[in-house]
N, C-alpha and C. Protein backbone atom coordinates (compact mmCIF):
# COMPACT_ATOMS: atom_id res chain seq x y z
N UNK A 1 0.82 -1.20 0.00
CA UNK A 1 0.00 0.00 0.00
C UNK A 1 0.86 1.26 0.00
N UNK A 2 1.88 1.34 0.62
CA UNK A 2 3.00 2.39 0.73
C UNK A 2 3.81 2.92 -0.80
N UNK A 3 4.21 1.34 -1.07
CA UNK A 3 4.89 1.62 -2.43
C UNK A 3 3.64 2.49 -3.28
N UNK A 4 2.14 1.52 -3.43
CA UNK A 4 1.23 2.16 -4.23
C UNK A 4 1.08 3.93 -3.96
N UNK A 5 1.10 4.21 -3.05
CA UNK A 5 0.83 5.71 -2.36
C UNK A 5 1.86 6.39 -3.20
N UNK A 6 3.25 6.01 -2.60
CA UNK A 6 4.48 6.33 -2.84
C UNK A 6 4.54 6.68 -4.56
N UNK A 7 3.94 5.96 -5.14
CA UNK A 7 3.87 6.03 -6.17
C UNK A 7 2.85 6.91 -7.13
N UNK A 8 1.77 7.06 -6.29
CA UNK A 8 0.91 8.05 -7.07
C UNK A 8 1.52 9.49 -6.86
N UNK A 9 2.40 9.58 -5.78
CA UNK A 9 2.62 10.79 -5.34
C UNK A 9 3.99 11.46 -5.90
N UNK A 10 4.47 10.00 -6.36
CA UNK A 10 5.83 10.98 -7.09
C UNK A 10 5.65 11.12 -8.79
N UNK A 11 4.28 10.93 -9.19
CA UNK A 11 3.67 11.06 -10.48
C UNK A 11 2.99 12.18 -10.47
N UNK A 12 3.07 13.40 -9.18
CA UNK A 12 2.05 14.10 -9.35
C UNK A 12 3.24 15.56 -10.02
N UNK A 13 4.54 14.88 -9.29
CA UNK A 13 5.44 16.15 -9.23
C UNK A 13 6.42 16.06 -10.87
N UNK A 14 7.14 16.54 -11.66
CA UNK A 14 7.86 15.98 -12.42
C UNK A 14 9.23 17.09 -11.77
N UNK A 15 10.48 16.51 -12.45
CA UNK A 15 11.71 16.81 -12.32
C UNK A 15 11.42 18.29 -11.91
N UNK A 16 12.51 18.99 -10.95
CA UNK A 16 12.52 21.03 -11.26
C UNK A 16 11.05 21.57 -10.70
N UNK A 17 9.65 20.93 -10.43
CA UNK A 17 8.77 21.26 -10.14
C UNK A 17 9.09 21.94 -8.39
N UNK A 18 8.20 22.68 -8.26
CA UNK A 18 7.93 22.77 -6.63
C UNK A 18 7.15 21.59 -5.80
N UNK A 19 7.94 21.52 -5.07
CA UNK A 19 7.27 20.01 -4.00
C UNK A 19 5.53 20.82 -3.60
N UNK A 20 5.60 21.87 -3.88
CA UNK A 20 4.55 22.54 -3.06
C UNK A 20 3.40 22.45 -3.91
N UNK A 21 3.25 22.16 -5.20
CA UNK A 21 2.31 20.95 -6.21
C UNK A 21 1.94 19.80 -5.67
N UNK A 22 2.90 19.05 -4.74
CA UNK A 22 2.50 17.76 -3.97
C UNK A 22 0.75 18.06 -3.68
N UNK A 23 -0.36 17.08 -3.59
CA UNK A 23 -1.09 17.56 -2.76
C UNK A 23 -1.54 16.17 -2.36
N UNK A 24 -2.31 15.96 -1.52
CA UNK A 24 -2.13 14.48 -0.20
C UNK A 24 -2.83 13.10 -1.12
N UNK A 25 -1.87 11.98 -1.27
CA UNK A 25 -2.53 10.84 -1.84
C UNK A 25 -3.34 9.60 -0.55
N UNK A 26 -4.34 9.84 -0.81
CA UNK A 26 -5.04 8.48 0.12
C UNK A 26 -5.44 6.98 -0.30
N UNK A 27 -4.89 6.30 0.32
CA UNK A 27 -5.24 5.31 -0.51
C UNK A 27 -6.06 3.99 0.88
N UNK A 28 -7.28 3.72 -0.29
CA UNK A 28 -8.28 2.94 0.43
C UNK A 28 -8.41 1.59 -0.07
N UNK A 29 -8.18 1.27 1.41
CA UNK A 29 -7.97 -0.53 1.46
C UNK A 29 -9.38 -0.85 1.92
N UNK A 30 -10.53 -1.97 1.21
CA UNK A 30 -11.62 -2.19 1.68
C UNK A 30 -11.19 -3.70 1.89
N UNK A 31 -11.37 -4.26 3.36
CA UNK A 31 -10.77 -5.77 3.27
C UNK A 31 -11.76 -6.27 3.68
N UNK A 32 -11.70 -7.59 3.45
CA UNK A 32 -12.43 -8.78 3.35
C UNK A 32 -11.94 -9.65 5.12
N UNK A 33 -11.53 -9.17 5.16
CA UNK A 33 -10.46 -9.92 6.66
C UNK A 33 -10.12 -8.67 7.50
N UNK A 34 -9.56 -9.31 8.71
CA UNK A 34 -9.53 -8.34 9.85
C UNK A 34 -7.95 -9.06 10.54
N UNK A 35 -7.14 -7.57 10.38
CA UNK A 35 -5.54 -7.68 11.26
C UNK A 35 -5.78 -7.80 12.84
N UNK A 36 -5.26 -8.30 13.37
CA UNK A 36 -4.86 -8.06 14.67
C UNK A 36 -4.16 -6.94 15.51
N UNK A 37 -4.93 -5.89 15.63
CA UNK A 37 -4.45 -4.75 16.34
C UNK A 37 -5.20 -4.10 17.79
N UNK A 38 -4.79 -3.73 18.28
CA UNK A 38 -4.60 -3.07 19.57
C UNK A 38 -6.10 -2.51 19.90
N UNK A 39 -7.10 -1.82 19.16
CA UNK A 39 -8.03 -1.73 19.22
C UNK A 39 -8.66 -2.21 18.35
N UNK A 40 -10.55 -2.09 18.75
CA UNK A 40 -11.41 -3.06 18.04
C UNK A 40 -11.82 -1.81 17.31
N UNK A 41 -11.82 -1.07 16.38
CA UNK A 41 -12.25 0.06 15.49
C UNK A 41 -12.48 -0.36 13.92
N UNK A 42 -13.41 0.32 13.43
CA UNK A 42 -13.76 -0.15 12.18
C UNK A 42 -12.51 0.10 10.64
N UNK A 43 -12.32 1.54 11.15
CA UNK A 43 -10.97 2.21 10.08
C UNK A 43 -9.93 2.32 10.94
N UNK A 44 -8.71 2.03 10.17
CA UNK A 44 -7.68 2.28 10.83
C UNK A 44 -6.62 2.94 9.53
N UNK A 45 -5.99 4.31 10.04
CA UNK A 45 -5.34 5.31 9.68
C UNK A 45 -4.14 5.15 9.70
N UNK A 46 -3.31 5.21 8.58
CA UNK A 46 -1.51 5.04 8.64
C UNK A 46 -1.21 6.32 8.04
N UNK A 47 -0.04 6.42 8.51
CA UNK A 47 0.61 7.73 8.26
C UNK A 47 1.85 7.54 8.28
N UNK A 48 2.78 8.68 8.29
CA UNK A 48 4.13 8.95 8.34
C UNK A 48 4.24 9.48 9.48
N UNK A 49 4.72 9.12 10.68
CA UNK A 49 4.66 9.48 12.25
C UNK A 49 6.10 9.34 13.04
N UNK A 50 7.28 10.03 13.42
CA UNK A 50 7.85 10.20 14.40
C UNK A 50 7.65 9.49 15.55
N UNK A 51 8.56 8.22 15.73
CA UNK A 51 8.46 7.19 16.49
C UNK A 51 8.36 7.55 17.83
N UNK A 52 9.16 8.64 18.43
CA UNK A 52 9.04 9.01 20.51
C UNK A 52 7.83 9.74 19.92
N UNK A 53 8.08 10.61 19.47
CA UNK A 53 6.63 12.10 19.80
C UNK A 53 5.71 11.69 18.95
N UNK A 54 5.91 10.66 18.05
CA UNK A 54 4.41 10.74 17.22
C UNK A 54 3.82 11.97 16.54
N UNK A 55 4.72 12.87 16.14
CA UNK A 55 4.65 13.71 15.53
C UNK A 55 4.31 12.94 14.10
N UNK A 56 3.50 13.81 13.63
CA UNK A 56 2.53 13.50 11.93
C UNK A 56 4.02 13.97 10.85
N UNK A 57 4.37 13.54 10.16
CA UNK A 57 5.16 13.99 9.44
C UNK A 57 4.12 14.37 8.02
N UNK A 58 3.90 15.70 7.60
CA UNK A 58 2.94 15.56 6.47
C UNK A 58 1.65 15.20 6.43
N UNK A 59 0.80 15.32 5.36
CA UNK A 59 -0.35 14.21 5.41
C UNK A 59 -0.57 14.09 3.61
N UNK A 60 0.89 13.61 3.26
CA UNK A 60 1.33 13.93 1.94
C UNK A 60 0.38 11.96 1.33
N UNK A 61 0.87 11.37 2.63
CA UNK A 61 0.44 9.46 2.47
C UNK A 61 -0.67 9.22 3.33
N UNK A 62 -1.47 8.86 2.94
CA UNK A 62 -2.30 8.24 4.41
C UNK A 62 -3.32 6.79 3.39
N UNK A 63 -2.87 6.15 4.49
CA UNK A 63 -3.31 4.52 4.05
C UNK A 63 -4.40 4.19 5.08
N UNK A 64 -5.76 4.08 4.68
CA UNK A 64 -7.04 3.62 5.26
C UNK A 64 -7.27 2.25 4.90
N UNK A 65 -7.49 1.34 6.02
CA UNK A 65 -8.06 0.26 5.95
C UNK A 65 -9.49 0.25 7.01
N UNK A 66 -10.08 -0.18 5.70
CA UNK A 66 -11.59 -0.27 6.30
C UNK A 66 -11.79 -1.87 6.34
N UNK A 67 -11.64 -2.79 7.31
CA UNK A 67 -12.04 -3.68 7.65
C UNK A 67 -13.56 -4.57 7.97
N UNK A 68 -14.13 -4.59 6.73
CA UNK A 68 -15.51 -4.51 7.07
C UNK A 68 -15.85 -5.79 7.65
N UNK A 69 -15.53 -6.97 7.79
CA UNK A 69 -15.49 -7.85 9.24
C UNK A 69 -15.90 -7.08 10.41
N UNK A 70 -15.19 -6.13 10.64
CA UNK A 70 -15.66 -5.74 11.94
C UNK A 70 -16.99 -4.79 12.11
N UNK A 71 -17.88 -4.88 10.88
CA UNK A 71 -18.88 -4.18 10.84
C UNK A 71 -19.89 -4.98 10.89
N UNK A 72 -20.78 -5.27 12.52
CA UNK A 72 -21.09 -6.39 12.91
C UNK A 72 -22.48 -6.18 12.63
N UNK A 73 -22.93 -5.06 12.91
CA UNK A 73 -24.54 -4.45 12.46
C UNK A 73 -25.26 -5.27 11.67
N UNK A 74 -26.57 -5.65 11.97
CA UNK A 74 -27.45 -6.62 11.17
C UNK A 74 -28.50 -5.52 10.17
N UNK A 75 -28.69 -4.65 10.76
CA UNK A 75 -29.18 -3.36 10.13
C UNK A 75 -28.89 -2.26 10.29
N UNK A 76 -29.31 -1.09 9.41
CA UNK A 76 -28.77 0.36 9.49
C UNK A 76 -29.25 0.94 10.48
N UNK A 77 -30.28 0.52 11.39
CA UNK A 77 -30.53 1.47 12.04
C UNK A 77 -29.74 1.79 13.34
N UNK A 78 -29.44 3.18 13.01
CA UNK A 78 -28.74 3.75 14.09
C UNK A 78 -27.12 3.86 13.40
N UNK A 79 -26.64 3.96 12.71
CA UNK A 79 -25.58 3.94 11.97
C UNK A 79 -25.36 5.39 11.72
N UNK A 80 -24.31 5.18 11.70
CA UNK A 80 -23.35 6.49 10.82
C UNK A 80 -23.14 6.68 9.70
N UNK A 81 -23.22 7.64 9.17
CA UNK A 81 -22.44 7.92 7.98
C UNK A 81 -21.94 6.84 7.40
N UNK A 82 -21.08 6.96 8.08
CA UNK A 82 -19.37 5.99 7.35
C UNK A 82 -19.98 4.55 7.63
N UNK A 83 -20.62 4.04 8.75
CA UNK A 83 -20.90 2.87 9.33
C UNK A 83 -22.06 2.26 7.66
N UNK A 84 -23.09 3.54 7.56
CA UNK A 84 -24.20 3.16 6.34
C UNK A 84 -23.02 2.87 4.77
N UNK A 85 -22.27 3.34 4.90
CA UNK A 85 -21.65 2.87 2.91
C UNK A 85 -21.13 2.16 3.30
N UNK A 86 -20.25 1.86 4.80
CA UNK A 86 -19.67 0.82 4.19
C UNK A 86 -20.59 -0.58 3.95
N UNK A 87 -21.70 -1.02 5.03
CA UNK A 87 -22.73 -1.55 4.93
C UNK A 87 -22.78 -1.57 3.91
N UNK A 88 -23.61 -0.37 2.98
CA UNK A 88 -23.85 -0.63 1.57
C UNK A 88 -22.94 -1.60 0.32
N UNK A 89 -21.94 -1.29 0.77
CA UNK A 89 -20.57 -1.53 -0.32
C UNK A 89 -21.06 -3.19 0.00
N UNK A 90 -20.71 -3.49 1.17
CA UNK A 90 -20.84 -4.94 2.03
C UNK A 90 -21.70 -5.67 1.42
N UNK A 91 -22.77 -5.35 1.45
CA UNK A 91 -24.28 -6.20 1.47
C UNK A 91 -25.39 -5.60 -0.01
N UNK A 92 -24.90 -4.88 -1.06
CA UNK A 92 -25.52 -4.47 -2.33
C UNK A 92 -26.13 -5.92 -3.18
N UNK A 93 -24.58 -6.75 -2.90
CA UNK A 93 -24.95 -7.88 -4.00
C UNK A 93 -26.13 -8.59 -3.41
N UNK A 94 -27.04 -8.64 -2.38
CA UNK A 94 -28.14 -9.39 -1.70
C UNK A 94 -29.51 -8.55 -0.89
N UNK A 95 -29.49 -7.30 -1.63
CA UNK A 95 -31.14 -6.72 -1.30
C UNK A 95 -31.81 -6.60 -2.53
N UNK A 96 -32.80 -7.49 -2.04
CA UNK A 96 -34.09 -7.76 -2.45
C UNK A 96 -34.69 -6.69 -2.11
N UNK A 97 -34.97 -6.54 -1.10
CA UNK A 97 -35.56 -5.48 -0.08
C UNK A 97 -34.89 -4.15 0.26
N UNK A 98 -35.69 -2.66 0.36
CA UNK A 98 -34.59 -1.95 1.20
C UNK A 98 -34.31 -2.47 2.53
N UNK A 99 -32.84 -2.18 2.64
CA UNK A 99 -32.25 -2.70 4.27
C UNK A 99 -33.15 -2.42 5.03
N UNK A 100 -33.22 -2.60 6.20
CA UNK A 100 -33.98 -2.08 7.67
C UNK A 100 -33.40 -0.73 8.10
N UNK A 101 -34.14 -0.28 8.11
CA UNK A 101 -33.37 0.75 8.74
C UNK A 101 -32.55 2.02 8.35
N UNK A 102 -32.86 1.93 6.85
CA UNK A 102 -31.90 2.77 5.86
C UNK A 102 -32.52 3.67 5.64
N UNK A 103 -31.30 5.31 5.69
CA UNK A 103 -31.68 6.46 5.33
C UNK A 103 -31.98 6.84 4.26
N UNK A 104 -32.87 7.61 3.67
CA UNK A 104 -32.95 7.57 2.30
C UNK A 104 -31.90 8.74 1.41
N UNK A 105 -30.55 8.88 1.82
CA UNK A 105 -29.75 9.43 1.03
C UNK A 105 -29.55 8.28 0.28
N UNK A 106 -29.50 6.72 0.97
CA UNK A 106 -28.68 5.36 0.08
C UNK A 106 -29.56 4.84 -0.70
N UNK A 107 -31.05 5.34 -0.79
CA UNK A 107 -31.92 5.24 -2.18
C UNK A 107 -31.82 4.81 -3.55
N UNK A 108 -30.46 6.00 -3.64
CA UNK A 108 -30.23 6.18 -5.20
C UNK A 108 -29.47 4.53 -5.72
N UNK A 109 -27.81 4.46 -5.01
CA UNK A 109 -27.45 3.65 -4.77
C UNK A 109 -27.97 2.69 -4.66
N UNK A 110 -29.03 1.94 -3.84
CA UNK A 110 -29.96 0.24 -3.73
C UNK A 110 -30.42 0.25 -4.96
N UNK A 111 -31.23 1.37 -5.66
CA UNK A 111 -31.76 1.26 -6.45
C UNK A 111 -31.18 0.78 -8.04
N UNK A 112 -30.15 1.47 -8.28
CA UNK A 112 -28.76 1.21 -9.20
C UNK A 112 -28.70 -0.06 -8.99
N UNK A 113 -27.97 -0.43 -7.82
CA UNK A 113 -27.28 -1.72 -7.28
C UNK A 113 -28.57 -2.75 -8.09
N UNK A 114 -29.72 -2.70 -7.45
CA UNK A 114 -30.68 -3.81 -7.76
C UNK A 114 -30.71 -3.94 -9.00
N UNK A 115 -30.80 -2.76 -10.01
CA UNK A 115 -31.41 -3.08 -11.26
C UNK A 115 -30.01 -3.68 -11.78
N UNK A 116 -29.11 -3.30 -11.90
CA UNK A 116 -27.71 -3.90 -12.46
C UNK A 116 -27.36 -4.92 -12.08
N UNK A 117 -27.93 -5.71 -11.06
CA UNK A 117 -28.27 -7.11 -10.65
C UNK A 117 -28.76 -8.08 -11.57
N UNK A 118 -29.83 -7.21 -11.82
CA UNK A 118 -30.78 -8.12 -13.21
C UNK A 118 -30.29 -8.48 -14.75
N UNK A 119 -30.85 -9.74 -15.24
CA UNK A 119 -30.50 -10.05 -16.15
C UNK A 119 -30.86 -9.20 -17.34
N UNK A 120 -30.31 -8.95 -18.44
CA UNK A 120 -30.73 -8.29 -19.29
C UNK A 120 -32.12 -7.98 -19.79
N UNK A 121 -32.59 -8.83 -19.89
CA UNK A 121 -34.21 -9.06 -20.05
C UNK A 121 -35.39 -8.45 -18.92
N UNK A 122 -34.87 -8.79 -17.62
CA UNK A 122 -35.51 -8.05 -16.30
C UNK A 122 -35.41 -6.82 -16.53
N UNK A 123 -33.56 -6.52 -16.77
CA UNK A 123 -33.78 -4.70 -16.49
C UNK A 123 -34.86 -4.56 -17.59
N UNK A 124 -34.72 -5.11 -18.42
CA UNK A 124 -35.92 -3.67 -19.37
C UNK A 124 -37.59 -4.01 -18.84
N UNK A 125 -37.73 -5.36 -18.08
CA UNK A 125 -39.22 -5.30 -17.59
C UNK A 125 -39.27 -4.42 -16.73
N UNK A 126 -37.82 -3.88 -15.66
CA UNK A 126 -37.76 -3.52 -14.75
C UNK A 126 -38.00 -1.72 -15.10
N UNK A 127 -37.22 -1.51 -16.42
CA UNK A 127 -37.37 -0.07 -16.46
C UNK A 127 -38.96 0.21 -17.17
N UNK A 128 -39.52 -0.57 -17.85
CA UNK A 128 -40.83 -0.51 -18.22
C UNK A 128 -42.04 -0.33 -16.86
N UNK A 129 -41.45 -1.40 -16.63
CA UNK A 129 -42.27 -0.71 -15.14
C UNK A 129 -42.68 0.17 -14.28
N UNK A 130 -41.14 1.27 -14.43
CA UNK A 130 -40.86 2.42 -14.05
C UNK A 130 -41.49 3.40 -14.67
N UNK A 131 -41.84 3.15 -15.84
CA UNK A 131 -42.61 4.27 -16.70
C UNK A 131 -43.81 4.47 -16.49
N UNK A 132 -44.16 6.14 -16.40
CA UNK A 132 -45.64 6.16 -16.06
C UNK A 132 -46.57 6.00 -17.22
N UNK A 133 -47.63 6.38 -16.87
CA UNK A 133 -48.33 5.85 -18.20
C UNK A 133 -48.29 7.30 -18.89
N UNK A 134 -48.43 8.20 -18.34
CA UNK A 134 -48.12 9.60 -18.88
C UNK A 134 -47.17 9.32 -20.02
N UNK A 135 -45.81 8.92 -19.12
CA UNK A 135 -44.44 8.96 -20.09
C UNK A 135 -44.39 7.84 -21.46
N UNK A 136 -45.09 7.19 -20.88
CA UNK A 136 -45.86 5.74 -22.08
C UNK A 136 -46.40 6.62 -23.11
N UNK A 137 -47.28 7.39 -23.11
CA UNK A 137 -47.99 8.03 -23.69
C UNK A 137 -47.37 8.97 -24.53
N UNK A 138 -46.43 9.94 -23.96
CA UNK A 138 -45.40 10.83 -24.60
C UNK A 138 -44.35 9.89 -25.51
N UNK A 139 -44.34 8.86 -24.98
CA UNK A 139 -43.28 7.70 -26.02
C UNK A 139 -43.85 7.72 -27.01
N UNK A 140 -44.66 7.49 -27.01
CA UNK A 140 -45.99 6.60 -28.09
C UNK A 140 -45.92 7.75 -28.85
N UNK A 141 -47.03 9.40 -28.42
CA UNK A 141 -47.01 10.06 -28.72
C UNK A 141 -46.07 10.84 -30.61
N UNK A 142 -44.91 10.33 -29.23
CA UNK A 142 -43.41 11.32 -30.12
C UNK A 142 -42.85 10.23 -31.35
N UNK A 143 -43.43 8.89 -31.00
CA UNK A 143 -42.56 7.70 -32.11
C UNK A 143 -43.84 7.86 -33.26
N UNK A 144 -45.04 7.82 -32.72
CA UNK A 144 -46.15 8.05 -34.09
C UNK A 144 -45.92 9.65 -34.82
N UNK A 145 -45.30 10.83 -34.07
CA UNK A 145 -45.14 11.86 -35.02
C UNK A 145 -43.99 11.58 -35.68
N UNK A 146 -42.92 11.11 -35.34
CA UNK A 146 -41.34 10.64 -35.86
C UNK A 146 -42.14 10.52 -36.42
N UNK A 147 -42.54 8.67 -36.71
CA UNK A 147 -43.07 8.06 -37.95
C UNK A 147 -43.85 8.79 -38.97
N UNK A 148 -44.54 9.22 -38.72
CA UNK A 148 -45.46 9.95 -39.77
C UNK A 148 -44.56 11.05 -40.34
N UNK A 149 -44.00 11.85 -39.58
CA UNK A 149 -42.69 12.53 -40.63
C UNK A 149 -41.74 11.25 -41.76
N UNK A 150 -41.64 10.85 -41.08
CA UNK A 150 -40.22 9.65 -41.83
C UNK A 150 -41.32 9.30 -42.98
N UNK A 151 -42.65 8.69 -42.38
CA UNK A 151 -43.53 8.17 -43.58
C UNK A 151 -43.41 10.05 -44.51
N UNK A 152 -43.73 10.74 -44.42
CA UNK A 152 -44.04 11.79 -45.13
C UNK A 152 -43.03 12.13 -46.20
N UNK A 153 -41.82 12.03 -45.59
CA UNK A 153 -40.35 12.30 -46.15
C UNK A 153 -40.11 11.36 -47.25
N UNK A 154 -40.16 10.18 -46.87
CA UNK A 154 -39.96 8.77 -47.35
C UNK A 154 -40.98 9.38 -48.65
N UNK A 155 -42.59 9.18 -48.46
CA UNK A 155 -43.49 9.24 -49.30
C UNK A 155 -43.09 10.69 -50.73
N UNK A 156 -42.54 11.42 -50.40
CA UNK A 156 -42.27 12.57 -51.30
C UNK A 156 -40.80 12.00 -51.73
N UNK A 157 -39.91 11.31 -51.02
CA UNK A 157 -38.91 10.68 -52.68
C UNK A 157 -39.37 10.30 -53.22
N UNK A 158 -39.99 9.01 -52.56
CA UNK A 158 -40.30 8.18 -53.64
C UNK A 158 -41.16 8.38 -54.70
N UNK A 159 -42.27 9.36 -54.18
CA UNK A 159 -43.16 10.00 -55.28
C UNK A 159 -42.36 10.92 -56.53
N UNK A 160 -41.53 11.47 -56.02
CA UNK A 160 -40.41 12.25 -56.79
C UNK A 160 -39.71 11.55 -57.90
N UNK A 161 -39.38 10.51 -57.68
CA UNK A 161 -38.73 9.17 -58.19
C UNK A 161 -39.96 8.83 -59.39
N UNK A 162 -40.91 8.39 -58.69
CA UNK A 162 -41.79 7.71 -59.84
C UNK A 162 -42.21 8.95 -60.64
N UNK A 163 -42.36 10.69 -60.21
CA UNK A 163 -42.64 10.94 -61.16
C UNK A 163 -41.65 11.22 -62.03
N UNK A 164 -40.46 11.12 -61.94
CA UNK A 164 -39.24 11.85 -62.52
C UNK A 164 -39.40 10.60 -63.98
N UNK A 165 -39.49 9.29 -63.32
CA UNK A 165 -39.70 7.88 -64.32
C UNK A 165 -40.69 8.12 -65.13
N UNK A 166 -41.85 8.73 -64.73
CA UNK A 166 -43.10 8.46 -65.70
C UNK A 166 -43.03 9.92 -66.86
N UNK A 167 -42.02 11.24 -66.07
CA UNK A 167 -41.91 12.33 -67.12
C UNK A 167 -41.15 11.88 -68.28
N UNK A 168 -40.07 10.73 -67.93
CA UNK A 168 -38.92 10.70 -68.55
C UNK A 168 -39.57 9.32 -69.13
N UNK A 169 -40.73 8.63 -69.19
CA UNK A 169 -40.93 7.56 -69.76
C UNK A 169 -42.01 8.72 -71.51
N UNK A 170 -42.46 9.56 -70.83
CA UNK A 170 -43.23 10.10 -71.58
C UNK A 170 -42.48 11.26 -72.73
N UNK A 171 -41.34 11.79 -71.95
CA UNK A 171 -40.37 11.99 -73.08
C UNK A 171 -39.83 11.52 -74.22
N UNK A 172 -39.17 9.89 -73.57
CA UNK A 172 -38.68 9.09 -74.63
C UNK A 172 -39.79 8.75 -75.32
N UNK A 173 -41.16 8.49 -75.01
CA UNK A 173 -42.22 8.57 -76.51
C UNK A 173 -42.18 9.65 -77.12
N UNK A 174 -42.17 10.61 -76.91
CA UNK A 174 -42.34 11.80 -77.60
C UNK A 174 -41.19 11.90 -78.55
N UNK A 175 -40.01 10.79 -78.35
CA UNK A 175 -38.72 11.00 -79.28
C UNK A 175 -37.56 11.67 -78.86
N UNK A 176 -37.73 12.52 -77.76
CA UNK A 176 -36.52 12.71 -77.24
C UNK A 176 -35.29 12.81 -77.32
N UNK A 177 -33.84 13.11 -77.11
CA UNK A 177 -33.20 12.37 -77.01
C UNK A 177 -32.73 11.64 -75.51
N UNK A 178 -32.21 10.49 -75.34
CA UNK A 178 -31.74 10.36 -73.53
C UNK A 178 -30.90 11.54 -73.22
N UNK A 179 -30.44 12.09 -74.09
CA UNK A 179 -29.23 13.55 -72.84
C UNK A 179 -30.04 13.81 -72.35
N UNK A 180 -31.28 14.34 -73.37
CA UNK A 180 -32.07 15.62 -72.94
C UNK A 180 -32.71 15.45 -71.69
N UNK A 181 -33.49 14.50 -71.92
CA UNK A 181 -34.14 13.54 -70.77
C UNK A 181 -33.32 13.07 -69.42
N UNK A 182 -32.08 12.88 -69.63
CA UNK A 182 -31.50 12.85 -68.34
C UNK A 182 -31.09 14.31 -68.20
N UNK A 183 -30.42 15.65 -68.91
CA UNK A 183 -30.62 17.13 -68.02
C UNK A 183 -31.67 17.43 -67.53
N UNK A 184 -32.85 17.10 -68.13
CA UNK A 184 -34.02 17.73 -67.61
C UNK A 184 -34.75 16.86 -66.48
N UNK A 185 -34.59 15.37 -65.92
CA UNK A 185 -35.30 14.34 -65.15
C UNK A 185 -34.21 14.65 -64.03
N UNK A 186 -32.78 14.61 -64.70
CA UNK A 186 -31.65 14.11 -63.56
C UNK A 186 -31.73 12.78 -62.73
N UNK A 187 -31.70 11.81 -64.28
CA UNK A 187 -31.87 10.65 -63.64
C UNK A 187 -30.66 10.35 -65.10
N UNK A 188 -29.60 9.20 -64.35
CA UNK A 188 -28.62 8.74 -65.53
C UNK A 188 -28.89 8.07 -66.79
N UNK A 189 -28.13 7.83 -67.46
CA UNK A 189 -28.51 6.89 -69.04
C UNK A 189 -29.09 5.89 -68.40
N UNK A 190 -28.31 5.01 -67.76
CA UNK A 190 -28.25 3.85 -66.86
C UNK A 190 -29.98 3.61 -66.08
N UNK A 191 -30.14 4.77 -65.79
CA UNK A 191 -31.98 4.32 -65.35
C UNK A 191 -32.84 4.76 -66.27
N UNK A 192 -32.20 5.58 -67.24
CA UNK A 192 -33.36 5.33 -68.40
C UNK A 192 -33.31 4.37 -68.99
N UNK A 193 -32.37 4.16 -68.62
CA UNK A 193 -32.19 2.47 -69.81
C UNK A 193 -33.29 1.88 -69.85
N UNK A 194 -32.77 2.11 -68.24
CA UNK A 194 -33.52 0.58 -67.33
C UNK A 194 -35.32 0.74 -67.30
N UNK A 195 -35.29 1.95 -67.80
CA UNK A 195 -37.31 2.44 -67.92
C UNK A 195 -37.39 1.38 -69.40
N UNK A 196 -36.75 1.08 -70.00
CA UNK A 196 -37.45 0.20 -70.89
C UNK A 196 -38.36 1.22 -72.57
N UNK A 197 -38.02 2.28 -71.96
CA UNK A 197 -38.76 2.79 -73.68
C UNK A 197 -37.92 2.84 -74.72
């Protein structure tokens, strides 16, 4: 964890720079297991410290281990801050349910968590679900005016097309020549050809 620190921090400065660019790298350990130390506390704080006085040298490194083993709580209620995410982080992959006890800042979060749970197919029953019928309605609404433009658009090439074919079919009876008929249609030799007169 030191080397890692150590390392973000001498990437912040390059050669000739002022150290005074430094600004503090933290680095967060979320463990699965629990060290053996001196007190029973949930985070535990490393630093750069002066062995008699315990003087802080800096707070250029600081290495957090959050040991969530020792986060014994069966529910949120009554939790902290810090006590509720890490919970969250902990226990996302298995609510069904909101937790017991949970504040509703962690709302957003369960809610994320759950749907990204689901198999591809769920999320979209899941976000359909979510839709009001209002917003159903404005869907619907806005895809039948799309369409009917696209149909409208669509309907005037192609009408454009057939009539450009039927001016230029009625030319070449008249004797024509094809130049003329293709400056004036702006359709190539190649599709008058293909008109067959």
């Amino acid at each position: 964890m030191f080397y890692y620190g150590a390392a973000m921090l001498a990437s912040k400065v390059k050669r000739s720079e002022e150290y005074t660019r430094l600004r503090p790298v933290y680095v967060l350990c979320f463990m699965d297991f629990t060290y053996q130390h001196l007190s029973d506390q949930l985070v535990y704080r490393y630093a750069m410290r002066e062995e008699t006085t315990h003087e802080l040298y800096g707070n250029q490194l600081n290495i957090y281990f959050f040991e969530m083993p020792r986060l014994r709580k069966e529910s949120m209620d009554g939790m902290n801050p810090l006590e509720g995410w890490l919970y969250l982080l902990r226990n996302l992959h298995n609510f069904a349910d909101v937790p017991q006890g949970m504040d509703k800042r962690y709302a957003r979060v369960v809610k994320a968590a759950r749907m990204t749970m689901l198999p591809g197919a769920e999320q979209t029953k899941y976000l359909r679900a979510m839709i009001s019928e209002s917003e159903k309605k404005d869907l619907i609404d806005g895809g039948y005016e799309y369409g009917f433009e696209q149909g409208v658009e669509q309907g005037i090439a192609q009408g454009a097309a057939q009539s450009k074919d039927e001016i230029a079919k009625a030319m070449l009876a008249e004797g024509l020549d094809a130049s003329v008929v293709s400056k004036c249609t702006g359709l190539t030799h190649e599709e008058i050809q293909a008109l067959g007169v």
